[in-house]
Protein backbone atom coordinates (compact mmCIF):
# COMPACT_ATOMS: atom_id res chain seq x y z
CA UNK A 1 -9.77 61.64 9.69
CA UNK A 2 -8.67 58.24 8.56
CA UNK A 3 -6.71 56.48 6.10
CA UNK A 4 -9.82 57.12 3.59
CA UNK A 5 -9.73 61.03 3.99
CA UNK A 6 -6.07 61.42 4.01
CA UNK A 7 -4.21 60.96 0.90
CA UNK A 8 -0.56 60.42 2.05
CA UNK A 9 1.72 60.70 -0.39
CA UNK A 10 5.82 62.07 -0.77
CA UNK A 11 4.91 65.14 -1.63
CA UNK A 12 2.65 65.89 1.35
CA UNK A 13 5.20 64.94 3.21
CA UNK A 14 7.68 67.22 1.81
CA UNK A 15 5.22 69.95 1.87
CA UNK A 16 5.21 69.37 5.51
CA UNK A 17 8.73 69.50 5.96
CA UNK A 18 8.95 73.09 4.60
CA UNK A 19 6.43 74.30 6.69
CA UNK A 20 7.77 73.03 9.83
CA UNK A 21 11.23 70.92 9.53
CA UNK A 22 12.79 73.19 6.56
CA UNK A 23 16.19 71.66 6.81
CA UNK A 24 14.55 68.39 6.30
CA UNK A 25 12.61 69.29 3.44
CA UNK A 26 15.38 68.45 0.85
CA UNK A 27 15.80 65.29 1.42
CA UNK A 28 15.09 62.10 -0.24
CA UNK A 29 10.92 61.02 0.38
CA UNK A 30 9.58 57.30 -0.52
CA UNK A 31 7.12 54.80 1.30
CA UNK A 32 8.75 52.43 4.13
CA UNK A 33 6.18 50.80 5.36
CA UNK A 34 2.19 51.17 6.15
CA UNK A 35 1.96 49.90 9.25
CA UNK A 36 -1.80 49.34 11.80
CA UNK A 37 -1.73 52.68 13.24
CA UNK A 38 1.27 55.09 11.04
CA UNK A 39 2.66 55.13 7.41
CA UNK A 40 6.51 55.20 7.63
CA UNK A 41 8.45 57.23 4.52
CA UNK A 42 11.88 57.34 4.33
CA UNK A 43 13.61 60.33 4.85
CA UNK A 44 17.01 60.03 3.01
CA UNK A 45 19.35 56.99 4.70
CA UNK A 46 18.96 57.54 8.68
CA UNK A 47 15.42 59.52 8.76
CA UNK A 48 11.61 58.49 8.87
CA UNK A 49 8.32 60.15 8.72
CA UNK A 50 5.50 58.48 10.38
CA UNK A 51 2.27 59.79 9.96
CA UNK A 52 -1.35 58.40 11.55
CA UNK A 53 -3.34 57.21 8.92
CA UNK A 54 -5.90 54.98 10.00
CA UNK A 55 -6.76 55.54 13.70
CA UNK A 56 -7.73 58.41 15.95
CA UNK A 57 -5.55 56.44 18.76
CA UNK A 58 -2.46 57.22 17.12
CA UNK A 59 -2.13 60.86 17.86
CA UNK A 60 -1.80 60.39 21.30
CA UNK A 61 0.44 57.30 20.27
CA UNK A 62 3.09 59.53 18.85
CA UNK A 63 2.95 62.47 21.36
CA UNK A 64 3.62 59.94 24.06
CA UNK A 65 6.34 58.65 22.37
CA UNK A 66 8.37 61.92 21.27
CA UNK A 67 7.91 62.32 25.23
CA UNK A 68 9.69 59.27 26.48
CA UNK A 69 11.45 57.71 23.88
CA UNK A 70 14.54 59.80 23.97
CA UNK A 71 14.61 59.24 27.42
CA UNK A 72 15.02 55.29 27.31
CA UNK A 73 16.77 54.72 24.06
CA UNK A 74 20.28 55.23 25.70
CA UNK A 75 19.75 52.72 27.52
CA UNK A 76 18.68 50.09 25.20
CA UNK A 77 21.12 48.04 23.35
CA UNK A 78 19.03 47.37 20.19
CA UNK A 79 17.90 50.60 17.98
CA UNK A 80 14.70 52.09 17.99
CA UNK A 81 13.37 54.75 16.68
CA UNK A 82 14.49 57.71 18.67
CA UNK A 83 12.06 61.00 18.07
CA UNK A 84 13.68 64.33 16.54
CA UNK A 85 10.96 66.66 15.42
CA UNK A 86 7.48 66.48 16.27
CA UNK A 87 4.89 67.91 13.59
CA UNK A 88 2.07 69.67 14.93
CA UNK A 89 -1.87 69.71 12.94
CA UNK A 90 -1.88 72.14 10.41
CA UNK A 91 -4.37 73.17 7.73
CA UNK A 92 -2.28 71.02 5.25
CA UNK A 93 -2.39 67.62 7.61
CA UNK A 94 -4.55 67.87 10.59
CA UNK A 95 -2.62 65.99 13.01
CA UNK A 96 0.59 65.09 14.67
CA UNK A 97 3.46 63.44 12.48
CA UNK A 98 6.61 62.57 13.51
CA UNK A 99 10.96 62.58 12.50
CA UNK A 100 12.49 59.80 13.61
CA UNK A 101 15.75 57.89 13.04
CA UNK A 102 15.33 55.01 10.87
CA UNK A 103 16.29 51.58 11.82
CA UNK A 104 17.11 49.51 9.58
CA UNK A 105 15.93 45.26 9.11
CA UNK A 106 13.13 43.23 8.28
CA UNK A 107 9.89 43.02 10.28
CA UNK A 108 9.96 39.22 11.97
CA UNK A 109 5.88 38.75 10.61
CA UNK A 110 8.06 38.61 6.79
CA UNK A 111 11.12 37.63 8.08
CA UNK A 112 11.24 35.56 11.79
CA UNK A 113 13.79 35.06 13.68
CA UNK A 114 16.01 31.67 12.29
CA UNK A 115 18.76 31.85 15.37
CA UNK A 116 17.12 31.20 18.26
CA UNK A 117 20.08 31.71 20.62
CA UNK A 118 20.68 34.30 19.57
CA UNK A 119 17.21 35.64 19.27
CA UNK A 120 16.55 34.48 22.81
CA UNK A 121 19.52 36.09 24.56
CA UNK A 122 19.09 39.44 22.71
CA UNK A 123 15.43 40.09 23.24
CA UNK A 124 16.08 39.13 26.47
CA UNK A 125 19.33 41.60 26.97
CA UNK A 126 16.77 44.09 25.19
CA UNK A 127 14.09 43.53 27.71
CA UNK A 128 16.39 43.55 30.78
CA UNK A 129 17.22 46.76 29.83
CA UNK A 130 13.62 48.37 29.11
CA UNK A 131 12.43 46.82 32.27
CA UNK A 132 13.42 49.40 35.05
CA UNK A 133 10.92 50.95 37.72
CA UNK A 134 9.21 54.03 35.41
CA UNK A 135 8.95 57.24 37.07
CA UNK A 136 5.44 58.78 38.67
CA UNK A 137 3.50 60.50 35.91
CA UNK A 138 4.53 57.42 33.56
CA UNK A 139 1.47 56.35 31.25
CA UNK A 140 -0.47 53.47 31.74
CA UNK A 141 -1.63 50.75 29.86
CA UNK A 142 -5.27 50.68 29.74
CA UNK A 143 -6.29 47.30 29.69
CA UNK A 144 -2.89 45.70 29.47
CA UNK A 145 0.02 45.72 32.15
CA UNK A 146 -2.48 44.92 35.27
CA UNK A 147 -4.52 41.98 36.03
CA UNK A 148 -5.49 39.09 33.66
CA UNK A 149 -8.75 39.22 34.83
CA UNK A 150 -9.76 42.60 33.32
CA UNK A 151 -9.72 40.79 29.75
CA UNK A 152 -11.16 37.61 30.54
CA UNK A 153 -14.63 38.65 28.04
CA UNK A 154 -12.29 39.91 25.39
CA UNK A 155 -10.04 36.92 25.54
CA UNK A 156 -13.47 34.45 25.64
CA UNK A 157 -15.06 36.54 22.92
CA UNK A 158 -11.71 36.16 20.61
CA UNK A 159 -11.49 32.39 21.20
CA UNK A 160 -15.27 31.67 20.47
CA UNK A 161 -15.13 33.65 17.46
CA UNK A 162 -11.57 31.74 16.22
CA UNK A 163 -12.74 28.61 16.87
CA UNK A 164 -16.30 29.72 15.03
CA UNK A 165 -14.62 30.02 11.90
CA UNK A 166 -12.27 27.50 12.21
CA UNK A 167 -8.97 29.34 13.17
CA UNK A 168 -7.74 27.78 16.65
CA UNK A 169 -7.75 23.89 16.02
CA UNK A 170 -7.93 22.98 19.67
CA UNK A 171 -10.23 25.89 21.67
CA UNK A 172 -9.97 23.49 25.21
CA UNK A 173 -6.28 23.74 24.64
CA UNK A 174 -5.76 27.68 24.68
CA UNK A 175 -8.72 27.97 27.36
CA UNK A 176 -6.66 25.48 30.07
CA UNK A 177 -3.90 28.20 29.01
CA UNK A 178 -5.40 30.79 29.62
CA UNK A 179 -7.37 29.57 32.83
CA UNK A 180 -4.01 28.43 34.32
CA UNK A 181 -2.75 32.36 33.71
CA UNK A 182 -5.20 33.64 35.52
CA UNK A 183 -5.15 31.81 38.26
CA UNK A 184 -1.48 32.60 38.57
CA UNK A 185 -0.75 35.58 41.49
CA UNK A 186 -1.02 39.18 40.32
CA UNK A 187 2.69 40.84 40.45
CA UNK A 188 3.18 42.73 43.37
CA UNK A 189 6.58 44.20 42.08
CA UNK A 190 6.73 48.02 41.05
CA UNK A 191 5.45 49.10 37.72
CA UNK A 192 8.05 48.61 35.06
CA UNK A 193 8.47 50.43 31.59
CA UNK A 194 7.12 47.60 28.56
CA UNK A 195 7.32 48.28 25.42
CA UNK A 196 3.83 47.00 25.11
CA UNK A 197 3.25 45.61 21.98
CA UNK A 198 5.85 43.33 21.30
CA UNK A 199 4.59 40.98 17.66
CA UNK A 200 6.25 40.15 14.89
CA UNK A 201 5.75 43.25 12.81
CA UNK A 202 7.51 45.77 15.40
CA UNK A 203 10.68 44.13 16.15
CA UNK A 204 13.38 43.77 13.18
CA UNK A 205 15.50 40.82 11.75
CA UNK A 206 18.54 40.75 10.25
CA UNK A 207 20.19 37.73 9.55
CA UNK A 208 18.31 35.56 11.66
CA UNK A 209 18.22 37.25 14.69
CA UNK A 210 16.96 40.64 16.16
CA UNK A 211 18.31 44.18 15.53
CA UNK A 212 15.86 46.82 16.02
CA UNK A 213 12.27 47.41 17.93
CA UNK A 214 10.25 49.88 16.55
CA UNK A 215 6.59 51.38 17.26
CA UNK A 216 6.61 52.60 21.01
CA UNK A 217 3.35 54.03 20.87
CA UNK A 218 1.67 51.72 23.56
CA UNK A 219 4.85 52.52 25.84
CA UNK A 220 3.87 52.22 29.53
CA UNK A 221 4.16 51.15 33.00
CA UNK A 222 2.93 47.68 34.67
CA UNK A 223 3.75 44.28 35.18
CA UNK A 224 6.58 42.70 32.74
CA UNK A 225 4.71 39.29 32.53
CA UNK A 226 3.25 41.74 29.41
CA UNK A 227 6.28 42.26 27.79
CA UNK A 228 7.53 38.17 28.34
CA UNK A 229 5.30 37.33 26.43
CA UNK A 230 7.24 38.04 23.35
CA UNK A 231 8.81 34.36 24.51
CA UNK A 232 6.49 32.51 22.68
CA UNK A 233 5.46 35.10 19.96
CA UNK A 234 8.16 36.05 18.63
CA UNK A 235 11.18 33.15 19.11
CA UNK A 236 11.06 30.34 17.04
CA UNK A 237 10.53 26.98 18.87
CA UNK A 238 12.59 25.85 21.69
CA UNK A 239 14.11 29.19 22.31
CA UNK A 240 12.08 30.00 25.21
CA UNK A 241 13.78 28.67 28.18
CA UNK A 242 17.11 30.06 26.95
CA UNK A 243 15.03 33.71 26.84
CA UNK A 244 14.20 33.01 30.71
CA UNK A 245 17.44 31.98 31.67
CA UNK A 246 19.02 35.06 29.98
CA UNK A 247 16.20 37.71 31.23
CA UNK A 248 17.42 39.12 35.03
CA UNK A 249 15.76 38.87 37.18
CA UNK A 250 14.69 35.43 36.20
CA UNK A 251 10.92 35.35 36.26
CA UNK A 252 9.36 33.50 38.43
CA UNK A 253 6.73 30.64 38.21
CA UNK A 254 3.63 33.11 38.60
CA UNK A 255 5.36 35.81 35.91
CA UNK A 256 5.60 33.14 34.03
CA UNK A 257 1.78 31.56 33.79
CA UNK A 258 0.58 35.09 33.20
CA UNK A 259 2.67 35.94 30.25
CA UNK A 260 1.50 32.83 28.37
CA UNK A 261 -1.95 34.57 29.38
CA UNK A 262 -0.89 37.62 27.80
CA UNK A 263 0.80 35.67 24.85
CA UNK A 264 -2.80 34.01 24.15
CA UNK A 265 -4.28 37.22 23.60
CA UNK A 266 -1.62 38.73 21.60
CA UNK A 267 -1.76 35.43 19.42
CA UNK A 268 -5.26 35.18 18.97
CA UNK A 269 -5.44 39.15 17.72
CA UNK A 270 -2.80 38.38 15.28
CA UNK A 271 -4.58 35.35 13.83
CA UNK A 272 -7.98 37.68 13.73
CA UNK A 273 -6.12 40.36 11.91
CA UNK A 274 -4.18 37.70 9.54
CA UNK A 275 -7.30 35.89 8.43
CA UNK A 276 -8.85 36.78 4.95
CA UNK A 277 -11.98 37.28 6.20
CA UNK A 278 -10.70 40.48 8.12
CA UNK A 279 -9.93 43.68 6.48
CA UNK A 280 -9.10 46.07 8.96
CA UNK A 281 -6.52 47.76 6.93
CA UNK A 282 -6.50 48.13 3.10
CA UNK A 283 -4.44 45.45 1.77
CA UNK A 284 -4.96 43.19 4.78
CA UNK A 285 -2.49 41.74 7.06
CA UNK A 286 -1.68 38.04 5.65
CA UNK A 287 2.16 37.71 6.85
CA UNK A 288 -0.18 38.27 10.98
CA UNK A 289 -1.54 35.13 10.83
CA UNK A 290 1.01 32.45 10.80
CA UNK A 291 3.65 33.50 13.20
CA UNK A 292 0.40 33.48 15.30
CA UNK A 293 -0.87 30.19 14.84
CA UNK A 294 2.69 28.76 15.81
CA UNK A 295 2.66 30.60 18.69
CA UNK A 296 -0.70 28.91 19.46
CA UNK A 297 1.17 25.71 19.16
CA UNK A 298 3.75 26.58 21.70
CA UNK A 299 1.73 28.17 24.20
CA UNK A 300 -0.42 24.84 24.55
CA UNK A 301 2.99 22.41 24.20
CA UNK A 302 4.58 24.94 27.11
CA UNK A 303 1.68 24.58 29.45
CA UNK A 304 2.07 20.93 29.74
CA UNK A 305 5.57 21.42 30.80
């Protein structure tokens, strides 16, 4: 079912909670956010609900993370959204949901990041952190946490399709980008827990400067240069090489060239998804596409460096 066939509203949601989370079910119920893959409610002050309700992916999204999650969230010194119930199908909503604390702030695609010190240094401390050899049996990533080379049609089939409609201004630019990624050596380290997906809309401000990550669902294990990436996506400009210096063990060179690989794709989705023309979600994604474009604009300045 998708976001068409499912009607999620508070009182589902509270319906749910008596069947399955009865000592929940009391509580306060009203809309946080609607976000690519879950709708988050509000469950009183230090609750959420999130709920797939738009793709089939997201079932396994949420199972994975109610598996991990608790596990690495000691550890981290920003909040995320630790799991406390799992919700399993039922005739009244047939699949998974999840209880989760809330964290509070503003998602960076509405509300970036002004302090780029401090921005750089905490993502950084954050990342430090999360990075740590993950255990055998640890999910993978698919596509993403291995070798550049594995997306090298998606990442030519994105640019051509941009620059078609007139949303990269300088296509040769991000190509020498990318091309100088994936040239860079593969890492030959062990596989490290990323968060994964690391944009603008699942890591919180508050003012100026980070204080939560949220949406673990594409948790998994692989090479970090995935995760550095965030450098140039999410920091404003000129807070990059304070992010390096702060992140242990300082990448090197090679780690480097590959996440501005892996930063060219995650820009180039965002300005897909941001752009008018695209309605993958009801209501569109607008607030996507500039924090995108700038980080366009960086990626090519940073390459020349």
């Amino acid at each position: 079912m998708t976001s068409t066939e499912i009607d999620i509203t508070g009182e589902l949601i509270r319906d749910l909670l008596r069947e399955q989370c009865p000592d929940l079910a009391d509580r306060p119920v009203r809309l946080g956010a609607r976000g690519w893959d879950n709708q988050v409610w509000r469950l009183g002050d230090d609750l959420a609900v999130r709920l797939p309700w738009a793709t089939h992916s997201a079932d396994e999204l949420l199972r994975k993370e109610h598996a991990w999650l608790p596990v690495l969230a000691p550890h981290l010194p920003l909040p995320v959204p630790v799991p406390q119930r799992l919700g399993e199908p039922s005739e009244r909503f047939p699949r998974p949901w999840i209880v989760t604390t809330w964290v509070p702030g503003e998602p960076a695609d509405r509300a970036p990041a002004t302090r780029g010190a401090d921005a750089a240094i905490t993502l950084a401390a954050f990342l430090t952190a999360l990075h740590r050899p993950a255990p055998a049996g640890a999910p993978t990533g698919r596509d993403r946490g291995g070798s550049l080379s594995v997306m090298a049609d998606h990442l030519t089939e994105q640019l051509a399709s941009a620059a078609e409609r007139g949303l990269v201004r300088d296509p040769e630019a991000v190509r020498a980008v990318w091309d100088d990624a994936v040239e860079a050596d593969d890492w030959t380290g062990p596989d490290l827990w990323l968060h994964g997906d690391l944009h603008p809309a699942n890591i919180l401000t508050t003012d100026g400067t980070f204080s939560g990550v949220i949406d673990f669902g594409d948790l998994f294990a692989g090479d970090p240069a995935c995760d550095l990436a965030a450098a140039w996506i999410l920091l404003p400009n000129g807070a990059a090489d304070l992010f390096h210096e702060s992140y242990r063990p300082t990448p090197d060179r090679a780690t480097l060239r590959r996440a501005r690989g892996w930063a060219v794709l995650r820009a180039l989705g965002g300005i897909h998804i941001g752009d008018a023309g695209v309605h993958g979600r009801p209501g569109g994604k607008p607030t996507w596409g500039p924090p995108a474009h700038a980080s366009l604009d960086r990626l090519v300045a940073s390459v020349h460096r």
